[in-house]
C-alpha atoms as a PDB file:
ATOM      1  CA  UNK A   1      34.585 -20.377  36.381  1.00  0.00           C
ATOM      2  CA  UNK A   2      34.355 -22.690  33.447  1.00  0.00           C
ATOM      3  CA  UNK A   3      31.366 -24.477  35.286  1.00  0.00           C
ATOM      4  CA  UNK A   4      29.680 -21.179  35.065  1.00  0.00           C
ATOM      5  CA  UNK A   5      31.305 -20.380  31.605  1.00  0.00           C
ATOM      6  CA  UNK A   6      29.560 -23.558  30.081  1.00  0.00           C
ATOM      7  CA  UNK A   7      26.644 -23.104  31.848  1.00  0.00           C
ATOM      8  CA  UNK A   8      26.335 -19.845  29.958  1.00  0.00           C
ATOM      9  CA  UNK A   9      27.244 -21.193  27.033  1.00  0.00           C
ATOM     10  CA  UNK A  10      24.422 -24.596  27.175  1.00  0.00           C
ATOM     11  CA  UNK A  11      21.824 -21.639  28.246  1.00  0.00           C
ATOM     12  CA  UNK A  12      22.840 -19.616  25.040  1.00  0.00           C
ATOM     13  CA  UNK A  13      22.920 -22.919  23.101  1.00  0.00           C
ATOM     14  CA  UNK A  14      19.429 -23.452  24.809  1.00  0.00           C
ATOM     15  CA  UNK A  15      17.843 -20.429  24.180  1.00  0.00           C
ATOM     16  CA  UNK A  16      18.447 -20.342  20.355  1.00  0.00           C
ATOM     17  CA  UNK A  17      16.963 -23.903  19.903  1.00  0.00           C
ATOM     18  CA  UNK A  18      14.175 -23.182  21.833  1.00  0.00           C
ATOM     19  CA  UNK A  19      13.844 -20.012  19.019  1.00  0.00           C
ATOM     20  CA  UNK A  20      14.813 -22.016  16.175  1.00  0.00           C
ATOM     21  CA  UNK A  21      12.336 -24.830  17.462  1.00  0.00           C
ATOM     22  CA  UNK A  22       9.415 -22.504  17.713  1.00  0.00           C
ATOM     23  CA  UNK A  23      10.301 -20.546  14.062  1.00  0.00           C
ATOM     24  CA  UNK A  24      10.237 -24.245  12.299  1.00  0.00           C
ATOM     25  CA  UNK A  25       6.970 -24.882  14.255  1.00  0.00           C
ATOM     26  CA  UNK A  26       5.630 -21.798  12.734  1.00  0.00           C
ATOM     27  CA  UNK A  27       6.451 -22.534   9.152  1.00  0.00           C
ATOM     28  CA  UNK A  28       4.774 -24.132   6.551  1.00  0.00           C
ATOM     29  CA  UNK A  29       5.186 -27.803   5.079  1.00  0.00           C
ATOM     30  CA  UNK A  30       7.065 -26.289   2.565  1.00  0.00           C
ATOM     31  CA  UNK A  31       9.263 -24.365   3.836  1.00  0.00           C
ATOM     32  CA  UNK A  32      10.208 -26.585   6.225  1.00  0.00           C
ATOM     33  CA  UNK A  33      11.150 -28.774   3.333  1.00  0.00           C
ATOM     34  CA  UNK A  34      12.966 -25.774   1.742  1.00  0.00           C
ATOM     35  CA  UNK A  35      11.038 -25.321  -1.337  1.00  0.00           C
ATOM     36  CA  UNK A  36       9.368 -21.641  -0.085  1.00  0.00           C
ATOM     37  CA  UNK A  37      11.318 -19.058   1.031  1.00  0.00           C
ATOM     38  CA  UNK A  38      10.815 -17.887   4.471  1.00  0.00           C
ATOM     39  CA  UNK A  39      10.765 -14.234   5.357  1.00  0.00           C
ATOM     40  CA  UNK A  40      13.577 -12.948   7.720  1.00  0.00           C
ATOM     41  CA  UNK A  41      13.471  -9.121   6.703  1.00  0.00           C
ATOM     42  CA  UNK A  42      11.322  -6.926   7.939  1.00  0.00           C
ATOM     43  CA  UNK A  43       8.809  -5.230   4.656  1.00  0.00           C
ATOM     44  CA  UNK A  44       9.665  -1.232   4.504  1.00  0.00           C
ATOM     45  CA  UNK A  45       7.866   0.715   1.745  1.00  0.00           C
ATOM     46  CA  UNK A  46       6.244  -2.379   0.216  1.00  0.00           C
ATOM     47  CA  UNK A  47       2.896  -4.772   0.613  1.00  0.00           C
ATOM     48  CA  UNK A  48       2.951  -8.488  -0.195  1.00  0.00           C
ATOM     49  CA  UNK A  49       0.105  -9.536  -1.176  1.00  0.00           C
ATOM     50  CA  UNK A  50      -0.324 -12.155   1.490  1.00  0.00           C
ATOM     51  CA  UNK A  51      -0.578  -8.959   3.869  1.00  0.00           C
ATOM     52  CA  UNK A  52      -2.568  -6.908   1.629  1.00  0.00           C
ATOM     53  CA  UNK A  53      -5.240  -9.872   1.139  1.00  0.00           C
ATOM     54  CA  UNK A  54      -5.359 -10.028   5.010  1.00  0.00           C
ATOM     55  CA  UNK A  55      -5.745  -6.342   5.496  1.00  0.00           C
ATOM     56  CA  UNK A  56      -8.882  -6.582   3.186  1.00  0.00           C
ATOM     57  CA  UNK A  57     -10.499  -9.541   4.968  1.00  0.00           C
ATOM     58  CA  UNK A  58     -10.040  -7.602   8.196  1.00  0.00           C
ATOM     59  CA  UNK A  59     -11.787  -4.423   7.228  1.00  0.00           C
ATOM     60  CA  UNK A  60     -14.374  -6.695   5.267  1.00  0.00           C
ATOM     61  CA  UNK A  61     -14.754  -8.282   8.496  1.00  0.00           C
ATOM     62  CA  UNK A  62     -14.672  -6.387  11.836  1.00  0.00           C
ATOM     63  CA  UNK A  63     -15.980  -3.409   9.828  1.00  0.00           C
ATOM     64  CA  UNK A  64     -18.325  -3.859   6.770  1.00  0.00           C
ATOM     65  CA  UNK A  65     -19.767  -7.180   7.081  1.00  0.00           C
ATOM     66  CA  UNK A  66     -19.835  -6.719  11.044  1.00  0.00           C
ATOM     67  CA  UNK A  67     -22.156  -4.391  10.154  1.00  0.00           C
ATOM     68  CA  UNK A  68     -24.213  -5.034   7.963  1.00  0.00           C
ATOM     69  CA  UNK A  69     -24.856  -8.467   9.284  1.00  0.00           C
ATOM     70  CA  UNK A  70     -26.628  -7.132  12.085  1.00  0.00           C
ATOM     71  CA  UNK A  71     -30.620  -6.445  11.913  1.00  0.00           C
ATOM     72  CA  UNK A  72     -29.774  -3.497  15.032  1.00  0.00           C
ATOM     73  CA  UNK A  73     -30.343  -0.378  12.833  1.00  0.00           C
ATOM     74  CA  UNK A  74     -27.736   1.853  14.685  1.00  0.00           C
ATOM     75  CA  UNK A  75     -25.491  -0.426  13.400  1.00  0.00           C
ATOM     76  CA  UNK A  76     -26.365  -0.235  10.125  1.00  0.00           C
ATOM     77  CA  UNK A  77     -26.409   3.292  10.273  1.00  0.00           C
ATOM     78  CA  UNK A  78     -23.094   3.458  11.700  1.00  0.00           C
ATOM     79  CA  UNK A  79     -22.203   1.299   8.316  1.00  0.00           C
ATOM     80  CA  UNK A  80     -23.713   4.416   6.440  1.00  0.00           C
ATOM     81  CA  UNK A  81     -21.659   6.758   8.519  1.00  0.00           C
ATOM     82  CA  UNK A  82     -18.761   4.398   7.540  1.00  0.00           C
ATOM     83  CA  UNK A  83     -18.847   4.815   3.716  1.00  0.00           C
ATOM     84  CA  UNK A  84     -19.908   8.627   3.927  1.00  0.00           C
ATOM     85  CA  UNK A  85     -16.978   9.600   6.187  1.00  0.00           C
ATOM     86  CA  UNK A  86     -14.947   7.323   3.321  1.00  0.00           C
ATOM     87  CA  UNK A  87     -16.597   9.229   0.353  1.00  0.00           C
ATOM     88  CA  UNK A  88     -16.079  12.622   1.682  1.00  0.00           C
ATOM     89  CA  UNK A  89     -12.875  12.564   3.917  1.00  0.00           C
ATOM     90  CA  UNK A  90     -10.115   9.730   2.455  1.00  0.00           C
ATOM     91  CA  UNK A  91     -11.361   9.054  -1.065  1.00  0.00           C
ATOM     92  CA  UNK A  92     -12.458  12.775  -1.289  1.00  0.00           C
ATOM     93  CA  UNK A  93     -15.261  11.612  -3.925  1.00  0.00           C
ATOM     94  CA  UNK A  94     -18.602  13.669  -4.722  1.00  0.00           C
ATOM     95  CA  UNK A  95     -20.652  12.267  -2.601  1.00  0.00           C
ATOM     96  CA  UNK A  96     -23.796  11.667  -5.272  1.00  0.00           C
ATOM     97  CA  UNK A  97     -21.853   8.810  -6.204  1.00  0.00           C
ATOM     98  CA  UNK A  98     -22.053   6.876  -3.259  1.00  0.00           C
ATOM     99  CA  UNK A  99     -24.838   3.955  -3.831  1.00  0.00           C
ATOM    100  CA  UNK A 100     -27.839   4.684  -1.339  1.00  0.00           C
ATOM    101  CA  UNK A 101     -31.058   2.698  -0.517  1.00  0.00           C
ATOM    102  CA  UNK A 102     -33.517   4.385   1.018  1.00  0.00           C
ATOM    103  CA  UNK A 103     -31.305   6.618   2.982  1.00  0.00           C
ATOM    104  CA  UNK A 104     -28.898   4.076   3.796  1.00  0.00           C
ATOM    105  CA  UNK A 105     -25.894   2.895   1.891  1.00  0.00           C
ATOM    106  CA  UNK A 106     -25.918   0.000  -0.772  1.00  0.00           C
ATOM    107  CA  UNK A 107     -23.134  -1.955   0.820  1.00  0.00           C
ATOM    108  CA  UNK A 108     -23.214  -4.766  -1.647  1.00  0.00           C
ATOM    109  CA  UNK A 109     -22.562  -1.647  -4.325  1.00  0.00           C
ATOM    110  CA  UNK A 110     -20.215   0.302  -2.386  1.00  0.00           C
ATOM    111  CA  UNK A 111     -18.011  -2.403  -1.239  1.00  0.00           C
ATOM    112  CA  UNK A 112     -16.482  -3.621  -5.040  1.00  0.00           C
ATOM    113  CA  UNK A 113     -15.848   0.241  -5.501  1.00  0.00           C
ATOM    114  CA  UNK A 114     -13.871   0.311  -2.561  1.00  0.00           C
ATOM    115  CA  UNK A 115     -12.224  -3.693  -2.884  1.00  0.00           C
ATOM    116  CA  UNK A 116     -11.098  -2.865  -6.715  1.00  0.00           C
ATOM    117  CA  UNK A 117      -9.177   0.768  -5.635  1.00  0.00           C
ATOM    118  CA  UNK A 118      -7.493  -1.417  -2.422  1.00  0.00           C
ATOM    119  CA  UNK A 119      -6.269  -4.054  -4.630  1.00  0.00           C
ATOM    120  CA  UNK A 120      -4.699  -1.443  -7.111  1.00  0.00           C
ATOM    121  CA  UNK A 121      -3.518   1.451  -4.816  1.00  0.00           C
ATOM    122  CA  UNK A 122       0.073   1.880  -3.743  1.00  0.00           C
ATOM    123  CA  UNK A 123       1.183   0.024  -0.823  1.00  0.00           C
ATOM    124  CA  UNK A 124       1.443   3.964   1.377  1.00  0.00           C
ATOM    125  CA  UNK A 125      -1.885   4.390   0.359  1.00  0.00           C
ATOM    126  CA  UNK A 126      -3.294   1.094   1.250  1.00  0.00           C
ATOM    127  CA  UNK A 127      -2.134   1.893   5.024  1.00  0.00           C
ATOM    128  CA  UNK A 128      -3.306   5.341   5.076  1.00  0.00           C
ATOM    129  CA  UNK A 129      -6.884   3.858   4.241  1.00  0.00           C
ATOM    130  CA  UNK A 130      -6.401   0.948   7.081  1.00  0.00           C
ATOM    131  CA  UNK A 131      -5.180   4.513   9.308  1.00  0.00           C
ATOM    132  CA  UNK A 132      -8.322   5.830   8.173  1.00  0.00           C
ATOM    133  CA  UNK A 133     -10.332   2.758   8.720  1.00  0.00           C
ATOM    134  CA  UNK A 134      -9.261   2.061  12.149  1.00  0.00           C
ATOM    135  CA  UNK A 135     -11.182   4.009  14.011  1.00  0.00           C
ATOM    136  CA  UNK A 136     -14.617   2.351  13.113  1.00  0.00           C
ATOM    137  CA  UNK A 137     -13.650  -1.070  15.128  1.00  0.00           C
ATOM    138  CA  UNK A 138     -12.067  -0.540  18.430  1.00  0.00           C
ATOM    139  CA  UNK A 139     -10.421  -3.349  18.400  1.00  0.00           C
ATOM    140  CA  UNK A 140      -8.901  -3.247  14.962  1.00  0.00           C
ATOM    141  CA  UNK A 141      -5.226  -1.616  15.685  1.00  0.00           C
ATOM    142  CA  UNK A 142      -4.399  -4.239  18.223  1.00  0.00           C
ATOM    143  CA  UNK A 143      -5.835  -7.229  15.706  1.00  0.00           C
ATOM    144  CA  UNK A 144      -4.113  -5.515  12.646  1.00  0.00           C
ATOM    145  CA  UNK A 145      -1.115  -5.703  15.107  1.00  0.00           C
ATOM    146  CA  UNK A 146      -1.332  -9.474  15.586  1.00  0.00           C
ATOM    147  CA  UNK A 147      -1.082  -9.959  11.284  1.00  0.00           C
ATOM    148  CA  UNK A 148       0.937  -7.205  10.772  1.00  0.00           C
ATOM    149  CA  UNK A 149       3.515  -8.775  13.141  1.00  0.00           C
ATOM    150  CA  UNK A 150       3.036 -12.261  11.187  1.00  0.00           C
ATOM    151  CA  UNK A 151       3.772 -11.013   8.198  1.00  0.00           C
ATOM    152  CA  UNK A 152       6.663  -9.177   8.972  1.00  0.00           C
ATOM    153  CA  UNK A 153       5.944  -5.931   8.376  1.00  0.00           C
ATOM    154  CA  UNK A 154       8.084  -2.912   9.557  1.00  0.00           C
ATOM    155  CA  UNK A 155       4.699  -0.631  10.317  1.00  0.00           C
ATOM    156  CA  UNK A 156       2.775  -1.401  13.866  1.00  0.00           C
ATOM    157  CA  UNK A 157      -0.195   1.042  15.276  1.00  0.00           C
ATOM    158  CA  UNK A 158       0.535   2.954  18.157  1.00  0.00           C
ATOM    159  CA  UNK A 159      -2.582   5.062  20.119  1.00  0.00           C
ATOM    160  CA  UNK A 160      -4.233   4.322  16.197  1.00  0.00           C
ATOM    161  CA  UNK A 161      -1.334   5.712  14.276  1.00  0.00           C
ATOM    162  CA  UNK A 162       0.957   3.722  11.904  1.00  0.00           C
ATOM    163  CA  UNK A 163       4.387   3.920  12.760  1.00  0.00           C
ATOM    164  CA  UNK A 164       7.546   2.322  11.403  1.00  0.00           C
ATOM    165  CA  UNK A 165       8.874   0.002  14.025  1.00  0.00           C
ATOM    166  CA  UNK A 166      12.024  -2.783  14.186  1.00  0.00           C
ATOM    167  CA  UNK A 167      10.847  -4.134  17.625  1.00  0.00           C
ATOM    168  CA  UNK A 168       8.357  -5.041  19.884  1.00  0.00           C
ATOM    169  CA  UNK A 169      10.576  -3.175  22.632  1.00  0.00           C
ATOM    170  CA  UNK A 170       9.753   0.110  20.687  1.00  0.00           C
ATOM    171  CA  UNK A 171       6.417  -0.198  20.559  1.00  0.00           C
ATOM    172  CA  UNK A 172       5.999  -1.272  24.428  1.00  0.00           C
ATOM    173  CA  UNK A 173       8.075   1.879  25.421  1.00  0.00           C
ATOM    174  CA  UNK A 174       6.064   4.497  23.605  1.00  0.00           C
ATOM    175  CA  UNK A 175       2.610   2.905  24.378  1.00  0.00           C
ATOM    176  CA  UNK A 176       4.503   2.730  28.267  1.00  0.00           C
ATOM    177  CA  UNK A 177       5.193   6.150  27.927  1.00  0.00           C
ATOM    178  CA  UNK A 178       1.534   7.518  26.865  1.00  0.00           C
ATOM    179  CA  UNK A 179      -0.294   5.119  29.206  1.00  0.00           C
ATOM    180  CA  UNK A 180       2.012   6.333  32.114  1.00  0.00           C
ATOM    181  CA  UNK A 181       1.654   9.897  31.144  1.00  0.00           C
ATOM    182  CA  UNK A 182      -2.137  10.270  31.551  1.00  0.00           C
ATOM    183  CA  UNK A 183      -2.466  12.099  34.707  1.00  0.00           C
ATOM    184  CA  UNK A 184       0.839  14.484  33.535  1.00  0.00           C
ATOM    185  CA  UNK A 185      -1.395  16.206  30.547  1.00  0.00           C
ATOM    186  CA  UNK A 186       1.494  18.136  29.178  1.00  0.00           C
ATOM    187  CA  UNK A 187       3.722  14.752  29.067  1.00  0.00           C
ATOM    188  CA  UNK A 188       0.992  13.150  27.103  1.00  0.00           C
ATOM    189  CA  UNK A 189       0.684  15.959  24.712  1.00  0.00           C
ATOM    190  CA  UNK A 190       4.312  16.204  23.526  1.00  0.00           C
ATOM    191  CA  UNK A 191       4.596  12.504  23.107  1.00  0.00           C
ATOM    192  CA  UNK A 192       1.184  12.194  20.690  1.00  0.00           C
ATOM    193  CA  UNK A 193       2.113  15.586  18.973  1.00  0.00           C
ATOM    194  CA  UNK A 194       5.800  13.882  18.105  1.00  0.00           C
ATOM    195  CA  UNK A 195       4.314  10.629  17.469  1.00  0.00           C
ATOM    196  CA  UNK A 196       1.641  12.449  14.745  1.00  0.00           C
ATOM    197  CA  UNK A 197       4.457  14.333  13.698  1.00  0.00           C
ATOM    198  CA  UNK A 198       6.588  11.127  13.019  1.00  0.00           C
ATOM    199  CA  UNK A 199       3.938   8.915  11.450  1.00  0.00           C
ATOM    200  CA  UNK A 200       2.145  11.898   9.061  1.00  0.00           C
ATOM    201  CA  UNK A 201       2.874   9.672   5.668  1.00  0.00           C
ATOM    202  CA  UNK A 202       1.860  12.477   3.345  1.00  0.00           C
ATOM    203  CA  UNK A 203       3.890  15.190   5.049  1.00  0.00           C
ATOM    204  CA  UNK A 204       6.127  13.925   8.219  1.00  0.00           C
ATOM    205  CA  UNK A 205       7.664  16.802  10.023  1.00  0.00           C
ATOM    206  CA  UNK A 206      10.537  14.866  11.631  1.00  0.00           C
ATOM    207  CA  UNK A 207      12.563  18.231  13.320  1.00  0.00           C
ATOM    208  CA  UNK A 208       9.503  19.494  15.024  1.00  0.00           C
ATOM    209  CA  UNK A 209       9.041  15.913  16.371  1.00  0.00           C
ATOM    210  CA  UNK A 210      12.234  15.669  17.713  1.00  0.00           C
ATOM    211  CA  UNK A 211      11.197  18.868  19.710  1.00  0.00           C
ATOM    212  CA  UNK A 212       7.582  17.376  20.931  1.00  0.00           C
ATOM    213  CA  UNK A 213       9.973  14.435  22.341  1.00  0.00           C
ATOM    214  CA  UNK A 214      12.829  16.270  24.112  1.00  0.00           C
ATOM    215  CA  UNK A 215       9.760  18.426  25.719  1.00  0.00           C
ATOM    216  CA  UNK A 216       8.198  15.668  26.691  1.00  0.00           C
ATOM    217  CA  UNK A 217      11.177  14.964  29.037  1.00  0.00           C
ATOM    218  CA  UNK A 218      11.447  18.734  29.585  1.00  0.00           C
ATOM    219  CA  UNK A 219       8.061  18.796  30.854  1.00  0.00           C
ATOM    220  CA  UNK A 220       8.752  15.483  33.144  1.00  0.00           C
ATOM    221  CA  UNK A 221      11.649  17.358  34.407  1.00  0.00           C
ATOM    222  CA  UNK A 222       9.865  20.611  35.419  1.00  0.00           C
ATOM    223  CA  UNK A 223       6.911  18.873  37.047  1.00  0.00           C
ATOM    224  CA  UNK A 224       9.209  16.484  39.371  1.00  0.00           C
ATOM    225  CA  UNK A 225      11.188  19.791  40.422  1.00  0.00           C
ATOM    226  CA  UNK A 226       8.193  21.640  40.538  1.00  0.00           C
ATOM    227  CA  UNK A 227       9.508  24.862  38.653  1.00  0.00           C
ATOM    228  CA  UNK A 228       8.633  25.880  35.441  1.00  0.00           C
ATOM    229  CA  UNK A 229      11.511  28.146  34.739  1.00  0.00           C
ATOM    230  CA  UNK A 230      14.196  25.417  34.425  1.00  0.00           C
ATOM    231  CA  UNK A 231      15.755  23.945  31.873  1.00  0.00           C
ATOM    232  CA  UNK A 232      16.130  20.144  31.592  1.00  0.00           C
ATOM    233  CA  UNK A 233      19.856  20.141  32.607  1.00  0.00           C
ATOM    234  CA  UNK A 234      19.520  22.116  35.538  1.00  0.00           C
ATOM    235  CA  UNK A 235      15.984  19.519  36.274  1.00  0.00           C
ATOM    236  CA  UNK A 236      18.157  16.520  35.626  1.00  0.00           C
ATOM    237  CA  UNK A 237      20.769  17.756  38.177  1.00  0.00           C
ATOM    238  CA  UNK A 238      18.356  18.053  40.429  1.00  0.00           C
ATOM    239  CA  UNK A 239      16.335  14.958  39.696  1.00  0.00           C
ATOM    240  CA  UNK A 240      19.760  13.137  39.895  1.00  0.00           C
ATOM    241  CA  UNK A 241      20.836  14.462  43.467  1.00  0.00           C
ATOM    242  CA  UNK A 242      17.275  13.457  44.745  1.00  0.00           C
ATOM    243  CA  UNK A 243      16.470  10.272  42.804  1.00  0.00           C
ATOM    244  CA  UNK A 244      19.674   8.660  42.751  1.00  0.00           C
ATOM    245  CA  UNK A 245      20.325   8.496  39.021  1.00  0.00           C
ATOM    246  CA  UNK A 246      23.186   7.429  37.493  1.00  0.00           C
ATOM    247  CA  UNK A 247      25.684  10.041  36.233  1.00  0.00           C
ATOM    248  CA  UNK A 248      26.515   8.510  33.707  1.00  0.00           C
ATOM    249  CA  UNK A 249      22.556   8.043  32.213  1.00  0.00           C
ATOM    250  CA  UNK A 250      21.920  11.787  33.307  1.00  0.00           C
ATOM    251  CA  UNK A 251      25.248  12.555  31.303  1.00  0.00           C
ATOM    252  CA  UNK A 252      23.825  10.981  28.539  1.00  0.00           C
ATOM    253  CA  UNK A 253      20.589  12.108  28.028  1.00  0.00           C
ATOM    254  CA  UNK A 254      21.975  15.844  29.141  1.00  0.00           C
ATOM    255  CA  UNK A 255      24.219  15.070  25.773  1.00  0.00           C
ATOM    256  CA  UNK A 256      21.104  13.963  23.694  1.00  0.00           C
ATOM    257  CA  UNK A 257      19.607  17.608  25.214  1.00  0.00           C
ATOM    258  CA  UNK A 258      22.329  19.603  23.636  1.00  0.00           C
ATOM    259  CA  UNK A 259      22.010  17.783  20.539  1.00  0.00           C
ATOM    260  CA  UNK A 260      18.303  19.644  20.514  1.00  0.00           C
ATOM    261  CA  UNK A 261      19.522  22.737  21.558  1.00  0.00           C
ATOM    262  CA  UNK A 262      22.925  23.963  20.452  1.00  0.00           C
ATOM    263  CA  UNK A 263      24.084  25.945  17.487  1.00  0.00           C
ATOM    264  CA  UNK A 264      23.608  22.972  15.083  1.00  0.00           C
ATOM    265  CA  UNK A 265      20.696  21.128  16.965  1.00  0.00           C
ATOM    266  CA  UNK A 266      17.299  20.841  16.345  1.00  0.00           C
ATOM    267  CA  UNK A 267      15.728  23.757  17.804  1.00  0.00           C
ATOM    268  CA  UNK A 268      18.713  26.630  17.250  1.00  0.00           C
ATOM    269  CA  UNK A 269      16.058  28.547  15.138  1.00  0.00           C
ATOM    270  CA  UNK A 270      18.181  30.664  13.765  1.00  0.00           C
ATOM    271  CA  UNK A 271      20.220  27.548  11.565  1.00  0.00           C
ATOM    272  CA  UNK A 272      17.110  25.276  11.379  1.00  0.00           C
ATOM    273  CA  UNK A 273      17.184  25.591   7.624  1.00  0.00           C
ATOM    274  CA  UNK A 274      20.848  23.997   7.383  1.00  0.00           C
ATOM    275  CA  UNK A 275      19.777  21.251   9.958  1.00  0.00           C
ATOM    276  CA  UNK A 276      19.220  17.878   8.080  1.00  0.00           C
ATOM    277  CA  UNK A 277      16.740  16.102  10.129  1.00  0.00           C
ATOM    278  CA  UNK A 278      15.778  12.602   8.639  1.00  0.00           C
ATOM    279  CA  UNK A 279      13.247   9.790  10.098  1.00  0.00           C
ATOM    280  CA  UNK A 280      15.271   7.578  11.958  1.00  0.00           C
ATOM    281  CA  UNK A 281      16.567  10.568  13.926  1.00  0.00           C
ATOM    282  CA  UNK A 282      13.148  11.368  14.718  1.00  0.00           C
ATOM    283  CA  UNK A 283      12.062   7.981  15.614  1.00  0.00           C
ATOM    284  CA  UNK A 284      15.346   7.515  17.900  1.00  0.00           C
ATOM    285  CA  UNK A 285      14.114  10.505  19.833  1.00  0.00           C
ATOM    286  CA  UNK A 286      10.630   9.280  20.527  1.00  0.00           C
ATOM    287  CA  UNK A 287      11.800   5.844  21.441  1.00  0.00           C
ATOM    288  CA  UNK A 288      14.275   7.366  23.916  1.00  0.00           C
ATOM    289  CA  UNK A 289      12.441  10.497  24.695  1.00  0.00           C
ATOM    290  CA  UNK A 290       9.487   7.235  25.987  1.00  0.00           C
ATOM    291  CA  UNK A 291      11.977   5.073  27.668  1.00  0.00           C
ATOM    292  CA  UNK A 292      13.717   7.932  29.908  1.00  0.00           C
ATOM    293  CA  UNK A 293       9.888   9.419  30.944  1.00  0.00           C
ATOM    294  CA  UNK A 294       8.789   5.818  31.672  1.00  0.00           C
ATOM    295  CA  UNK A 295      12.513   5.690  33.528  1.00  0.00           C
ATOM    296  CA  UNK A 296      11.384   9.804  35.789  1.00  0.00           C
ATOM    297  CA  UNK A 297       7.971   7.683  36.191  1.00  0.00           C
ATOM    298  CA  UNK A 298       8.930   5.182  37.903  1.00  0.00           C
ATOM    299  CA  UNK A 299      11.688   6.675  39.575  1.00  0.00           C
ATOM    300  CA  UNK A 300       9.460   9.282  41.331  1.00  0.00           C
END
C-alpha cells in the first residue's frame, strides 16, 4: 500500500512538472526571468490588445488580403460581397458610402474605415464583428480558436458562434453532442437553438435556453423509447431498465429535470416571471444537457 501510495504520489509529482515544464517552455525570455507578468486568468468582458491586434491580422489575412491577392475574379467578387454584407448588415451604414471601383469594392479604401472602428470599438463589439466575419473563411473559427486559446480568453466558437467557455472539456462535449446528433434532427435542433440562445450578446435569452437543452435530452429520450407521449422521467426509467444506467446518474439528471419543470423551474409558465435565470445556469444546462445525449448516444 505505501508502494502504491508513493507511486501515486511520484506520478502526481510527475505530472505537474511535466505541466510546469511545458508552461515555462511556452513563455517568453522575460517572463521566465520574472520581469513580465504571465497570464493565469482567463479574460471575461475584456480585449487585450495583444488579442485584439491578432484578431485584426487574422481577418486582414484569411479574409481581405486572401482575397484580394488573388487575380481569380470570383474571388474578388466574393471580397465585394464581403464589404457589402459588412456595410448593410453589421455596420448598418448607407451603402453609397462604401468605396467602389468599377463595380467592385476599393479595398485599399474600405479597409482603414473598417481597421480605425476595430481598434476603437468595445471589446463585445469587436467579437460580434469577428461572429460576423467568420463565416467568409471556413476555416477561421477553428484558427481564431487556436489564438483565442493562447491568449487566454474565456470566449471559444462553437458550430460559428462565440460562446463563453472555462474548458476545453466544454467545448468538446457540445461540439460531441451536435456532431453526434446529425442523423436525430430534432436533437440537433434543440442543442443549436439553446446554444444561439446562450451566445446572442445583444439579447441572450438564457431561460428559454435552458428549455432547448433539457428538450434536447427529452427528445433523445422519446426517440430511444420510441414514444412520443412520454415524459423524460418515465423515458429515463425505461432507458435505465434496458441500457443499464446507473441509478444514481438517472437520479440525477431526473433531479436536474424537475429543476426545469416544477413550480419554481424553468418552464412552470405560469411563475416564469419570478424565475431568475442567469448565464451560468444556462451554460451548465447545455454543457450537461451535451454530455448526457453524447452519454444515450453511445449507450444505444
Amino acid at each position: 500500500m505505501i508502494i502504491i501510495q508513493k507511486h501515486i504520489a511520484s506520478s502526481a509529482m510527475l505530472r505537474k512538472f511535466h505541466k510546469t515544464n511545458k508552461l515555462l517552455r511556452q513563455m517568453r525570455f522575460s517572463q521566465r526571468l520574472g520581469k513580465r507578468p504571465v497570464k493565469t486568468k482567463l479574460e471575461k468582458e475584456e480585449l487585450s490588445s495583444d488579442l485584439r491586434n491578432t484578431l485584426w491580422t487574422l481577418v486582414l489575412e484569411l479574409i481581405i488580403d486572401h482575397r484580394s491577392n488573388t487575380k481569380n475574379y470570383q474571388e474578388h467578387s466574393d471580397l465585394t460581397v464581403y464589404f457589402r454584407e459588412l456595410w448593410i448588415y453589421f455596420f448598418k451604414y448607407p451603402i453609397d458610402n462604401l468605396p467602389m471601383s468599377y463595380g467592385t469594392v476599393a479595398e485599399f479604401k474600405a479597409t482603414p474605415t473598417v481597421r480605425e472602428w476595430f481598434f476603437k470599438a468595445d471589446w463585445d463589439l469587436v467579437f460580434d464583428f469577428i461572429e460576423f466575419s467568420s463565416q467568409y473563411h471556413p476555416k477561421f473559427p477553428d484558427i481564431c480558436n487556436g489564438f483565442l486559446k493562447k491568449e487566454m480568453s474565456a470566449y471559444r466558437f462553437i458550430e460559428n458562434k462565440l460562446m463563453e467557455i472555462n474548458s476545453k472539456e466544454e467545448v468538446i462535449e457540445i461540439e460531441t453532442a451536435l456532431k453526434n446528433s446529425d442523423k436525430f434532427i430534432s436533437v440537433k435542433t434543440h442543442l443549436q437553438t439553446a446554444l444561439e440562445l446562450l451566445s446572442d450578446r445583444k439579447k441572450p435569452d438564457y431561460r428559454n435556453s435552458i428549455k432547448e437543452s433539457i428538450s434536447a435530452v427529452e427528445s433523445l429520450a422519446k426517440i430511444i423509447t420510441k414514444n412520443d407521449k412520454t415524459t423524460l422521467g418515465l423515458a429515463l426509467k425505461e432507458i435505465e431498465a434496458k441500457h443499464s444506467i446507473p441509478g444514481s446518474l438517472k437520479s440525477a439528471f431526473s433531479a436536474l429535470y424537475g429543476y426545469t419543470s416544477d413550480e419554481g423551474g424553468i418552464r412552470h409558465s405560469l411563475l416564469e416571471s419570478g424565475v431568475t435565470v442567469d448565464m451560468e445556469e444556462a451554460r451548465f444546462m447545455l454543457i450537461v444537457c451535451s454530455a448526457f445525449v453524447n452519454y444515450l448516444m453511445n449507450k444505444i
